[in-house]
PDB file of N, CA and C in Angstrom:
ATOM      1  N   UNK A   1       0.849  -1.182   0.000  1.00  0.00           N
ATOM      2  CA  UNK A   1       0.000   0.000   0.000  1.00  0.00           C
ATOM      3  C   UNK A   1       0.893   1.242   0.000  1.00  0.00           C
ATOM      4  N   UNK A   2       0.829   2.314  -0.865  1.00  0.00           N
ATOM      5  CA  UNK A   2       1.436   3.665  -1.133  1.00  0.00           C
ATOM      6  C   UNK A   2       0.495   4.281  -0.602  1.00  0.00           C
ATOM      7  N   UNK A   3       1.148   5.193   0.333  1.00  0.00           N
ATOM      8  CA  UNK A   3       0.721   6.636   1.176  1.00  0.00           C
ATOM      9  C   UNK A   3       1.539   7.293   0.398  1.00  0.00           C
ATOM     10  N   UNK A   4       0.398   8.666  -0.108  1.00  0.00           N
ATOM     11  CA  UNK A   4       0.418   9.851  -0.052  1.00  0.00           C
ATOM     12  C   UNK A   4       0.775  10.633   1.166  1.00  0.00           C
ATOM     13  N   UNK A   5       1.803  11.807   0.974  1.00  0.00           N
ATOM     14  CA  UNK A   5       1.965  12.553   1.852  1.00  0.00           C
ATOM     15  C   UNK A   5       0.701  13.288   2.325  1.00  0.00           C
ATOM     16  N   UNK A   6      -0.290  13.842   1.826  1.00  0.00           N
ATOM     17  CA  UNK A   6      -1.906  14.577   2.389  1.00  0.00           C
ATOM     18  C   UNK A   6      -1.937  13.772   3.355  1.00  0.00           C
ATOM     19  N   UNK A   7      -2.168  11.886   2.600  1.00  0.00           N
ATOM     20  CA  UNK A   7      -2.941  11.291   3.578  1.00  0.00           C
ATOM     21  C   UNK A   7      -2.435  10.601   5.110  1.00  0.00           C
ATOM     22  N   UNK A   8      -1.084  10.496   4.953  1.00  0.00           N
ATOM     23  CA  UNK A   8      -0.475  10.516   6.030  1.00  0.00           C
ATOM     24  C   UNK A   8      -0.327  11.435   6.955  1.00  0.00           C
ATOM     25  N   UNK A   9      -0.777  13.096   6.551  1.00  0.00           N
ATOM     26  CA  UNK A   9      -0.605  13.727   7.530  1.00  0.00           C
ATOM     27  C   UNK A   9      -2.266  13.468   8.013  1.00  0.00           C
ATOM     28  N   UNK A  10      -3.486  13.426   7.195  1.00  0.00           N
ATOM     29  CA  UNK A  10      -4.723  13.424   7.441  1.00  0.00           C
ATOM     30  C   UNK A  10      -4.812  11.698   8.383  1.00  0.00           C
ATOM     31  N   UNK A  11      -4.100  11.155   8.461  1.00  0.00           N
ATOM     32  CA  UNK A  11      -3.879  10.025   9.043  1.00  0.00           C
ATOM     33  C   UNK A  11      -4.060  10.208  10.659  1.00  0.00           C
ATOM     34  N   UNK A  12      -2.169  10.929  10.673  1.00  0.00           N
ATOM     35  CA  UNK A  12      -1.490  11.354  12.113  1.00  0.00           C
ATOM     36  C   UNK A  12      -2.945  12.336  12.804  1.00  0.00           C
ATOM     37  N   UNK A  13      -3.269  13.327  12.156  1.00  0.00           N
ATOM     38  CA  UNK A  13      -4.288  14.006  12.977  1.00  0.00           C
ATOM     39  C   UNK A  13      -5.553  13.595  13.355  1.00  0.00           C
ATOM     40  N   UNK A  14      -6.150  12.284  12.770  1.00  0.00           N
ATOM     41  CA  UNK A  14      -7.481  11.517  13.212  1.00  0.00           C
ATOM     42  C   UNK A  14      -6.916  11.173  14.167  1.00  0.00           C
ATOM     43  N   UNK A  15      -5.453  10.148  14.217  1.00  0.00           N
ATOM     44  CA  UNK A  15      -4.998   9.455  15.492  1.00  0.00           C
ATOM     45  C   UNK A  15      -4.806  10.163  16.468  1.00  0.00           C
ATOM     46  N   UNK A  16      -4.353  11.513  15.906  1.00  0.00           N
ATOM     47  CA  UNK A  16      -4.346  12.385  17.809  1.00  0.00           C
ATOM     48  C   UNK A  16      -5.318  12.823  18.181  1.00  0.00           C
ATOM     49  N   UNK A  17      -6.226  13.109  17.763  1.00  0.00           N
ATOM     50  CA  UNK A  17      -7.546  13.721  18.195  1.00  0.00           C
ATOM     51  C   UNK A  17      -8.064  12.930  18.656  1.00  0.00           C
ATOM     52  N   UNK A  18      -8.324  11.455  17.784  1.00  0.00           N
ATOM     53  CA  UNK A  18      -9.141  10.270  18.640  1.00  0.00           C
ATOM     54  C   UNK A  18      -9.047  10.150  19.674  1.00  0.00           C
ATOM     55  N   UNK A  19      -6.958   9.891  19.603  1.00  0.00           N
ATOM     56  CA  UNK A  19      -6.866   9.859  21.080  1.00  0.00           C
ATOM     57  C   UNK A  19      -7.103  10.769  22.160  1.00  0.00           C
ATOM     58  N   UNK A  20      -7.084  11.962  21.996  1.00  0.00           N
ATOM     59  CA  UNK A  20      -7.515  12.932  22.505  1.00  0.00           C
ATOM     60  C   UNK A  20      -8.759  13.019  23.177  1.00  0.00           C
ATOM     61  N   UNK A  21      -9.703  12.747  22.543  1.00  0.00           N
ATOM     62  CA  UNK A  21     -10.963  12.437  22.924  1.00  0.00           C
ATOM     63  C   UNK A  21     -11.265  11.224  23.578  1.00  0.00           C
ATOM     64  N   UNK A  22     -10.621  10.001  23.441  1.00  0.00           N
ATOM     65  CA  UNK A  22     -10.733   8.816  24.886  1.00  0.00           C
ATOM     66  C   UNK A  22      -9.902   9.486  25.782  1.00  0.00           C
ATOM     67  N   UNK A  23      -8.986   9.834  25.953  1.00  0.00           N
ATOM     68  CA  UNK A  23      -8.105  10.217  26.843  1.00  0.00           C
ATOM     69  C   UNK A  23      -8.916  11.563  27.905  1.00  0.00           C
ATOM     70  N   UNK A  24      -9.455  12.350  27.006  1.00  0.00           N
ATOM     71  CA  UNK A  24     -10.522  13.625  27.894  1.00  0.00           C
ATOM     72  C   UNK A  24     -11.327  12.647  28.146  1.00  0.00           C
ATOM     73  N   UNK A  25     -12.046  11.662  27.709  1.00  0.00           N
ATOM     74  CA  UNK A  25     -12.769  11.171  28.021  1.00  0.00           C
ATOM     75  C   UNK A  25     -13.448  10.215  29.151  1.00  0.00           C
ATOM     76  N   UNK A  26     -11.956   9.601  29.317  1.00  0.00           N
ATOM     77  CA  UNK A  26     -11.785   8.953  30.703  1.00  0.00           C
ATOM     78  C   UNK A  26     -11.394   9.754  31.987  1.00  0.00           C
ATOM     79  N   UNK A  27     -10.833  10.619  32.074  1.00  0.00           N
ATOM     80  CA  UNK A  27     -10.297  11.826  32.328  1.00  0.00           C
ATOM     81  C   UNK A  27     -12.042  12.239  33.316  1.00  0.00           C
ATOM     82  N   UNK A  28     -12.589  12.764  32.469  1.00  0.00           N
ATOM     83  CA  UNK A  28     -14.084  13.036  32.496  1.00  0.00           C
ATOM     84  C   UNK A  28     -14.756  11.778  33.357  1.00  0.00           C
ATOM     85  N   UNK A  29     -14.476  10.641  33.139  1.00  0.00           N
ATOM     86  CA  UNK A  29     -15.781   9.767  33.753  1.00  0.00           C
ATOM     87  C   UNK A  29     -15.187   9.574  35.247  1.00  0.00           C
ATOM     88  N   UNK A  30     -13.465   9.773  34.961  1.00  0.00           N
ATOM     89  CA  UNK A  30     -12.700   9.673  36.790  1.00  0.00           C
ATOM     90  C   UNK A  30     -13.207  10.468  37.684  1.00  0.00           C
ATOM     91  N   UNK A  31     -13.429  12.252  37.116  1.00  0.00           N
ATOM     92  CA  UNK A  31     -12.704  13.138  37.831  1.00  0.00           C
ATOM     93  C   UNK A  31     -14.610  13.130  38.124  1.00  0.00           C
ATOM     94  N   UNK A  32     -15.510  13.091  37.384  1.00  0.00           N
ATOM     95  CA  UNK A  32     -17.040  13.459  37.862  1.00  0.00           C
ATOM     96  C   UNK A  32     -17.484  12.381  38.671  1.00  0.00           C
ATOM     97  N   UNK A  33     -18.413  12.517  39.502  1.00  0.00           N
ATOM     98  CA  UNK A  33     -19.153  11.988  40.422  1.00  0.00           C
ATOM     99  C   UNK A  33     -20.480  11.418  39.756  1.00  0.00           C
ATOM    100  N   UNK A  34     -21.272  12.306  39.524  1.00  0.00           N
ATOM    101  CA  UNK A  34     -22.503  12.277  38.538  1.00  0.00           C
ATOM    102  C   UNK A  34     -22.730  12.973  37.362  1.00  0.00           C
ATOM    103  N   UNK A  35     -22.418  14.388  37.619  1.00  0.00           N
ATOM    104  CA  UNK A  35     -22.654  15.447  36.480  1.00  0.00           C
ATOM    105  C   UNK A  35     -22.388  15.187  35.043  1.00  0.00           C
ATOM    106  N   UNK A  36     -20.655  14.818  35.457  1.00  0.00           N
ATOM    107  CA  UNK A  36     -19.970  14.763  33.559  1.00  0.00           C
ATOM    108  C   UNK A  36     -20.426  13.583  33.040  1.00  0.00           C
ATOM    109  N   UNK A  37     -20.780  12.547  33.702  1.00  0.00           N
ATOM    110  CA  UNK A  37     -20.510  10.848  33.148  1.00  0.00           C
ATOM    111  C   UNK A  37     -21.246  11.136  31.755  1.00  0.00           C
ATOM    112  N   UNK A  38     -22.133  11.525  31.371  1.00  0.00           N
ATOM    113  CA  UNK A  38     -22.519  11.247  29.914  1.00  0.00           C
ATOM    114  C   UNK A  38     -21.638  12.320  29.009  1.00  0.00           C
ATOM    115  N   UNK A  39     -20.762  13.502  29.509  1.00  0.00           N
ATOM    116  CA  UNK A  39     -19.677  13.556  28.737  1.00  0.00           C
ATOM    117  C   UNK A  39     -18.927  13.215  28.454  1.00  0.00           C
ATOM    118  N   UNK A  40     -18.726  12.720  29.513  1.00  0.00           N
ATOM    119  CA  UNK A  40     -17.473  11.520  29.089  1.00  0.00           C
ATOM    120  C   UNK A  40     -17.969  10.300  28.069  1.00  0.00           C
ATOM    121  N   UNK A  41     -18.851   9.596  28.049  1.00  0.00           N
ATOM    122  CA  UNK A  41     -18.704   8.802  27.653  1.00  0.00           C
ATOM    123  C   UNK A  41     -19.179   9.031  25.866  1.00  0.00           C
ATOM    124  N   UNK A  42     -19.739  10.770  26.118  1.00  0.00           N
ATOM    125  CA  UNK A  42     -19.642  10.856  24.499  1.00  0.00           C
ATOM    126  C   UNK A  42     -18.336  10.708  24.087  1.00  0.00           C
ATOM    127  N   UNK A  43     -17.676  11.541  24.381  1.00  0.00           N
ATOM    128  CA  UNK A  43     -16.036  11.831  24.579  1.00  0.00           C
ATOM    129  C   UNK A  43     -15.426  10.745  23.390  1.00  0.00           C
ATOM    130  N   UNK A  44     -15.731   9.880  24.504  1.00  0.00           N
ATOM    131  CA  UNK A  44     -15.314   8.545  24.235  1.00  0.00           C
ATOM    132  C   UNK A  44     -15.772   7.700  23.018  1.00  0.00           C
ATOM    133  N   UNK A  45     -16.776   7.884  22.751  1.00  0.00           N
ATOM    134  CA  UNK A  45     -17.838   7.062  21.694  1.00  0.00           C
ATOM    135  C   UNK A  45     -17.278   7.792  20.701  1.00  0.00           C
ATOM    136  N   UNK A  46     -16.800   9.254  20.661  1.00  0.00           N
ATOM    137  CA  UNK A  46     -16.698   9.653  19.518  1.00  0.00           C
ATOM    138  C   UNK A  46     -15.553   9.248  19.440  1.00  0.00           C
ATOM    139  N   UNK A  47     -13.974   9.212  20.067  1.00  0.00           N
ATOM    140  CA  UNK A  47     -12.624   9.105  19.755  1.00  0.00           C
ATOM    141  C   UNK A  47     -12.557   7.659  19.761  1.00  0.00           C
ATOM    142  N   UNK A  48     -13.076   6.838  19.901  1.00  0.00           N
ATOM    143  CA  UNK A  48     -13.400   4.979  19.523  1.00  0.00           C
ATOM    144  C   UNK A  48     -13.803   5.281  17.979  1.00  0.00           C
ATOM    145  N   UNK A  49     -14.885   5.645  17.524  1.00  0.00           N
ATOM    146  CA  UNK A  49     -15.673   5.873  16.360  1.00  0.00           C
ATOM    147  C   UNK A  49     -14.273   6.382  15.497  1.00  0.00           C
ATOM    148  N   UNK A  50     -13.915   7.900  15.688  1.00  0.00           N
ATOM    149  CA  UNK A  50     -12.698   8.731  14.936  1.00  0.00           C
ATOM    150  C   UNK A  50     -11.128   7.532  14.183  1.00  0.00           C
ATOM    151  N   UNK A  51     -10.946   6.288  15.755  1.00  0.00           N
ATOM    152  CA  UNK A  51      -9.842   5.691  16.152  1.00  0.00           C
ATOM    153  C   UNK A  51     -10.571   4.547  14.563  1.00  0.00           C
ATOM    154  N   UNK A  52     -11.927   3.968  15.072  1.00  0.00           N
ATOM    155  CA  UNK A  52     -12.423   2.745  14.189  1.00  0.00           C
ATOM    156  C   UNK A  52     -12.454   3.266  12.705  1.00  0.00           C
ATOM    157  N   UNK A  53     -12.660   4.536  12.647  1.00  0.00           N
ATOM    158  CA  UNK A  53     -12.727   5.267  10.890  1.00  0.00           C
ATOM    159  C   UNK A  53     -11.157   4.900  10.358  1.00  0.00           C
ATOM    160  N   UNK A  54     -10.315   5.343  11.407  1.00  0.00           N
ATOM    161  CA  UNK A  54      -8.820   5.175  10.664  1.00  0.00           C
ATOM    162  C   UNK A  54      -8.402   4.192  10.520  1.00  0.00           C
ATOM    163  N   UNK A  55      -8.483   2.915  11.444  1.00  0.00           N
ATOM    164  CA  UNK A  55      -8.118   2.405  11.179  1.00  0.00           C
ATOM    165  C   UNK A  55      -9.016   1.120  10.174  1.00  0.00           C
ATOM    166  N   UNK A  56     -10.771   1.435   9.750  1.00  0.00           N
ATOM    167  CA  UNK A  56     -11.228   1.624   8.340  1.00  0.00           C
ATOM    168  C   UNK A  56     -10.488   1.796   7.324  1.00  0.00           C
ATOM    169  N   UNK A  57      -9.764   3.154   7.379  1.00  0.00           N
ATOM    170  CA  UNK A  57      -9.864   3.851   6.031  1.00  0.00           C
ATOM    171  C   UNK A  57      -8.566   3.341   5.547  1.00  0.00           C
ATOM    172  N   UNK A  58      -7.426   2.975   6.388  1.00  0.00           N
ATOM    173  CA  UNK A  58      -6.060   2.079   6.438  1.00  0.00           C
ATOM    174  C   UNK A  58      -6.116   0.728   5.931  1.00  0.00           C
ATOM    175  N   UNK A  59      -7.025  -0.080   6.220  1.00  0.00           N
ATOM    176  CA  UNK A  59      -6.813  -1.309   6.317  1.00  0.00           C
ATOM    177  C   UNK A  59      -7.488  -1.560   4.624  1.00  0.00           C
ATOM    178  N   UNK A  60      -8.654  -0.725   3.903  1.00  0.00           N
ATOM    179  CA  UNK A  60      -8.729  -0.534   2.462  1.00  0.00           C
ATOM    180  C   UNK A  60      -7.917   0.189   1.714  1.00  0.00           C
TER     181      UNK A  60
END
């Protein structure tokens, strides 16, 4: 498989953000008691989802 330079950088930045977003995300479900928990666990649903697209869009 040949990578393009675009898509390798459009690569690196899904992977940090994803991670970004589980990482706030757990972050979020530790630090709240009751309030944040359903932010967090959007958080999360979305940087799983972001993480499952890339490594989608990689593996075709």
């Amino acid at each position: 498989m040949v990578f393009s330079v675009p898509r390798v950088i459009v690569s690196a930045i899904v992977l940090v953000v994803g991670a970004m977003f589980v990482i706030n995300g757990i972050r979020t479900l530790r630090r709240s008691k009751e309030g944040g928990k359903p932010f967090g666990i959007i958080e999360m649903t979305v940087g799983v989802v972001l993480l499952g697209a890339l490594l989608f869009a990689t593996v075709l």
